[in-house]
Protein backbone atom coordinates (compact mmCIF):
# COMPACT_ATOMS: atom_id res chain seq x y z
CA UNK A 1 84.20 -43.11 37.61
CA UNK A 2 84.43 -47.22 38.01
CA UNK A 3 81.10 -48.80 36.55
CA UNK A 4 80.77 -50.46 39.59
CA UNK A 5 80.58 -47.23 41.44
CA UNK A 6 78.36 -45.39 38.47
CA UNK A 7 75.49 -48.36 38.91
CA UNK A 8 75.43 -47.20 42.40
CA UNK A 9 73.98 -43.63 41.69
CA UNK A 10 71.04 -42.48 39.05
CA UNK A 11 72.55 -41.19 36.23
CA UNK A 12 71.48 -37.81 35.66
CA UNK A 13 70.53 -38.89 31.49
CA UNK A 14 67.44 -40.98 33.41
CA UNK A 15 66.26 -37.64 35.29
CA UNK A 16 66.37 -35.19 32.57
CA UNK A 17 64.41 -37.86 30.37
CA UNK A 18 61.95 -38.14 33.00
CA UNK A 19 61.52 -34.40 33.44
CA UNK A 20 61.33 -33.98 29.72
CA UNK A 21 58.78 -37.02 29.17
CA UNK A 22 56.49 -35.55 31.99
CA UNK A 23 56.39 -32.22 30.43
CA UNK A 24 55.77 -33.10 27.23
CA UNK A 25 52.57 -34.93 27.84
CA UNK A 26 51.92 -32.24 29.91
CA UNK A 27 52.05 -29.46 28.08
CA UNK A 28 50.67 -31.90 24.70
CA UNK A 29 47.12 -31.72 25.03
CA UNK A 30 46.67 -27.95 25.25
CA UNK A 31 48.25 -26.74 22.26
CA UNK A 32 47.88 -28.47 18.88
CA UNK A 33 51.76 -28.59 17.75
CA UNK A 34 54.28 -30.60 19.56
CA UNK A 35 56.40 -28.93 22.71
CA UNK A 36 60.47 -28.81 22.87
CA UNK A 37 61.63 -29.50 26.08
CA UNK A 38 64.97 -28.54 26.69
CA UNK A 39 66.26 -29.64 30.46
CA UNK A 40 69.06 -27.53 31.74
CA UNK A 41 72.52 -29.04 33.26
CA UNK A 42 72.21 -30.21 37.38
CA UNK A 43 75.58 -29.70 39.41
CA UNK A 44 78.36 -32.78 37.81
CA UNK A 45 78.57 -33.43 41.69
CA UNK A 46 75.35 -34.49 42.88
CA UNK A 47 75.00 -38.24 43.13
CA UNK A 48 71.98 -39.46 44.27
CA UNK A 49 71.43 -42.99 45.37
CA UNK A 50 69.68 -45.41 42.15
CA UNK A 51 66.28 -45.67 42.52
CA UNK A 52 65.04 -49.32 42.70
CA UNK A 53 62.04 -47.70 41.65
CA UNK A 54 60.49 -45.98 38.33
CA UNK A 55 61.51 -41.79 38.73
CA UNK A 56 58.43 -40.00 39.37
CA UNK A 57 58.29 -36.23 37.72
CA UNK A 58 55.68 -33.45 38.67
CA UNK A 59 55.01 -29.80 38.65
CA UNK A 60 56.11 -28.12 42.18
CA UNK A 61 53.83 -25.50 42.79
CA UNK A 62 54.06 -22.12 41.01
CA UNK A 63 55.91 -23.57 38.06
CA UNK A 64 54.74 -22.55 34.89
CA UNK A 65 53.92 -24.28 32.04
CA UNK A 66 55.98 -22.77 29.31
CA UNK A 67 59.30 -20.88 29.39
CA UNK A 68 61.66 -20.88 31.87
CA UNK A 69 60.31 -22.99 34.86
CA UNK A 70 60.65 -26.27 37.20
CA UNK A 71 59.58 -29.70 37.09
CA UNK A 72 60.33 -31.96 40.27
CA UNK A 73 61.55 -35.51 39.52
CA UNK A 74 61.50 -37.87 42.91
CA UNK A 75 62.39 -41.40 43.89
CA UNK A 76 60.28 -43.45 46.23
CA UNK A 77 62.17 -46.58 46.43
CA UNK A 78 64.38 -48.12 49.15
CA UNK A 79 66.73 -44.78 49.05
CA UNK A 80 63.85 -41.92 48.65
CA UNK A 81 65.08 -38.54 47.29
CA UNK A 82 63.71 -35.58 45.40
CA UNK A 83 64.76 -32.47 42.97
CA UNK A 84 63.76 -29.50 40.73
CA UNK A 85 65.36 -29.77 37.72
CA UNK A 86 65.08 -26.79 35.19
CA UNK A 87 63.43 -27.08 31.87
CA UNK A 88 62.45 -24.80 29.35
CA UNK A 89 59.10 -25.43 27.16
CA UNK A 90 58.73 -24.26 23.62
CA UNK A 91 55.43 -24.29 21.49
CA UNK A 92 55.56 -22.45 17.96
CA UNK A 93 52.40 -21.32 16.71
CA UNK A 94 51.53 -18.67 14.42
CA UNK A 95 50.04 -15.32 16.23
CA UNK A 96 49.31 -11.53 15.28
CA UNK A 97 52.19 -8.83 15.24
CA UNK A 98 52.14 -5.66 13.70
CA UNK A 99 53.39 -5.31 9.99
CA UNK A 100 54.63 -1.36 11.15
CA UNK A 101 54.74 1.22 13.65
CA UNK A 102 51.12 2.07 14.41
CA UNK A 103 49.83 5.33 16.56
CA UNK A 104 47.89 5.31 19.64
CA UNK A 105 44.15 5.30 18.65
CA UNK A 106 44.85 3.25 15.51
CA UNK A 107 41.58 1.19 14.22
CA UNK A 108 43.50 -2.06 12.78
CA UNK A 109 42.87 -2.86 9.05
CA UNK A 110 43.82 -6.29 7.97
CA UNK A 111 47.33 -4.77 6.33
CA UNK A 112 47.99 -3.83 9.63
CA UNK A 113 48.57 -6.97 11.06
CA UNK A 114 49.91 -10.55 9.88
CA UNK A 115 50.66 -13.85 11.71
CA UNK A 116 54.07 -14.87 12.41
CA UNK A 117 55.65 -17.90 13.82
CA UNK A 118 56.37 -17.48 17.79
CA UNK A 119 57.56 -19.19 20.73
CA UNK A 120 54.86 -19.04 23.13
CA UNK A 121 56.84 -19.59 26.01
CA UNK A 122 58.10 -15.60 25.34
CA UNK A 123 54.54 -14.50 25.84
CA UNK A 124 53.53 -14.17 29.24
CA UNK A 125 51.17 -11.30 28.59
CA UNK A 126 48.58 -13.02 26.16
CA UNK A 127 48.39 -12.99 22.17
CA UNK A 128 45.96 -13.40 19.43
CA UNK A 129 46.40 -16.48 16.91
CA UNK A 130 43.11 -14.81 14.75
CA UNK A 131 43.37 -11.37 12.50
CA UNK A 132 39.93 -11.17 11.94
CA UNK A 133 39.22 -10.94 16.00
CA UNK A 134 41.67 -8.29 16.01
CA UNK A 135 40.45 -6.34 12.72
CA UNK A 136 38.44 -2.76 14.09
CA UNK A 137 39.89 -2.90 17.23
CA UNK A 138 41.80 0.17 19.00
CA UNK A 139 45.17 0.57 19.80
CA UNK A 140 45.53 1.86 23.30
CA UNK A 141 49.29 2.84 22.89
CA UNK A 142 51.92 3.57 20.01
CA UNK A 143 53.36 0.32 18.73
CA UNK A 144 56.46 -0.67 16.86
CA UNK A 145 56.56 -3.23 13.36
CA UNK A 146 56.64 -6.65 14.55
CA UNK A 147 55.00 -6.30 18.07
CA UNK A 148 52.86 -8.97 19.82
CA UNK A 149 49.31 -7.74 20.28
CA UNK A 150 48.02 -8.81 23.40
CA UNK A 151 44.65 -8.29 25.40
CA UNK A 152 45.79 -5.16 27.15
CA UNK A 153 46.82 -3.50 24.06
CA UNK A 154 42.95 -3.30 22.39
CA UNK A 155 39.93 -1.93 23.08
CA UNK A 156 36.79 -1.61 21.03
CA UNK A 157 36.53 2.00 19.19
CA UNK A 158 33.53 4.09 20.46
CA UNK A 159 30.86 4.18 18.37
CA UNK A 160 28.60 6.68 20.39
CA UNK A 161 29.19 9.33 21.74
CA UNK A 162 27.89 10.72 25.03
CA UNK A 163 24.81 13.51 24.12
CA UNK A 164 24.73 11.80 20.21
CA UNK A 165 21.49 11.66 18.72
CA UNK A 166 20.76 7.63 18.35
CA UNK A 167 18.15 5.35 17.41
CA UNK A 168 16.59 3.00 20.23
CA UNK A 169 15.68 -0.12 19.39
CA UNK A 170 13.20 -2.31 21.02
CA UNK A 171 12.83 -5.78 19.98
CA UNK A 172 10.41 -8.74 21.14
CA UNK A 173 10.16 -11.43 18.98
CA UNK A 174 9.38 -10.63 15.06
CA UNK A 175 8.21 -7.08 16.51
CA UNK A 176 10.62 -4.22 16.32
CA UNK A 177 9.88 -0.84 17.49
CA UNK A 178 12.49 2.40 16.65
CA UNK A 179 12.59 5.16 18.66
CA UNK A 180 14.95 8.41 18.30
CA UNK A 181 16.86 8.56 21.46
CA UNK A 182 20.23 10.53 23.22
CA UNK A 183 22.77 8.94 24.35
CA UNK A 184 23.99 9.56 27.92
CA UNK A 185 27.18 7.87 27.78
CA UNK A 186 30.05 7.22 25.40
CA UNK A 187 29.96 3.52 24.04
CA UNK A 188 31.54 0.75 22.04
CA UNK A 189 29.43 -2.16 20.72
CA UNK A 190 29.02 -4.74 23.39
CA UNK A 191 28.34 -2.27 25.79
CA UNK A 192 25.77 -1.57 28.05
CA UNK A 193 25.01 2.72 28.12
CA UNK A 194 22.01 4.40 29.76
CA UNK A 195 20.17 6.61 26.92
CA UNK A 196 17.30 8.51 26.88
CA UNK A 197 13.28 8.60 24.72
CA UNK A 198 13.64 11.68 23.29
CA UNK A 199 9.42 11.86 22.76
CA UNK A 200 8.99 10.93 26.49
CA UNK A 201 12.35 11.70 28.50
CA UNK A 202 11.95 8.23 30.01
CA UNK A 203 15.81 6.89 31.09
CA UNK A 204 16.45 3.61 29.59
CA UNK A 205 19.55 1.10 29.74
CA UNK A 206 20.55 -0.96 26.77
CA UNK A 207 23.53 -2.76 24.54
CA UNK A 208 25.03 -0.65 21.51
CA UNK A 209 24.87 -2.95 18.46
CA UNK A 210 26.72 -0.87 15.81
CA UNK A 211 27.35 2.95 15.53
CA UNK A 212 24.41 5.28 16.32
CA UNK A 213 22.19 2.10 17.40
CA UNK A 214 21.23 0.86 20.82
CA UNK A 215 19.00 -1.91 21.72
CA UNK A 216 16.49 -2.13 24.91
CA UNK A 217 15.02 -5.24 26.78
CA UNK A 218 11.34 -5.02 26.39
């Protein structure tokens, strides 16, 4: 193509740059490592008019912020015009996996698990960048060496049983009153479970603490 003729359309270099530009300070500030933004190819036949303007770049709506997605990259000079040019964003940051194939109703031990180097652009169903928030927690499903754990895949392990002899525990202040209770629902610790006063059958609602223990709002 003559120069002459080339100074008369953008070149599509300028767009990609502003595409990648926008998304990294986009994506920047919420992740503490440094994105790759890769911009894919536009058709070799487009020509759009030059922009006597700086290129503008934004996110259409529904594009996401890592992966595969959009970002739109507009003129508003003399000759306005507008496009969605495909990127893909890459942060790397170290999250859990399991170190081997691990049964349903597994309670994770720290040898369990390990951090490993991902792209979290692959990850649209959540991770973990902490072992120790993961360590005691219950698998809900068979798992093979080197998967992602992700929200949906844990659940605290029951520590009470439903009809378990407990201890109630009643706490105002620096006084502390224990009383030997049942429990009247399974639990895990967190979790709010009716119980009842074994001396006086009264129905009470409180959170487990640890195994065997639930505490009451007095």
């Amino acid at each position: 193509m003559p120069v002459a003729v080339a100074e008369t359309f953008q070149s599509h270099k300028s767009i990609y740059q502003a595409a990648r530009s926008f998304m990294r300070n986009h994506v920047s500030p919420q992740h503490s490592t440094k994105p790759e933004v890769k911009a894919g190819k536009l058709d070799s036949r487009l020509k759009l008019k030059k922009c006597n303007k700086r290129l503008q770049a934004f996110l259409p709506k529904g594009s996401r912020e890592l992966g595969k997605t959009t970002v739109g990259v507009k003129c508003a000079g003399t000759n306005p015009w507008s496009l969605h040019v495909p990127v893909t964003i890459s942060v790397y940051k170290n999250i859990v996996v399991t170190t081997r194939l691990l049964q349903k109703g597994t309670v994770l031990a720290e040898p369990d698990i390990k951090l490993v180097k991902r792209d979290l652009g692959n990850l649209s169903y959540g991770y973990f960048e902490d072992i120790s928030s993961n360590v005691g927690m219950k698998l809900k499903r068979r798992t093979l060496a080197g998967a992602v754990l992700t929200p949906a895949m844990l659940k605290k392990p029951q520590v009470i049983s439903r009809g378990q002899k407990i201890s109630i525990l009643a706490q105002s202040g620096r006084m502390q009153v224990r009383m030997t209770g049942k429990a009247l629902a399974n639990g895990a610790v967190g979790e709010r479970i009716k119980v009842m006063n074994l001396k006086s059958s009264q129905k009470l609602e409180g959170v487990v603490t640890s195994a065997g223990v639930v505490e009451i709002d007095i």
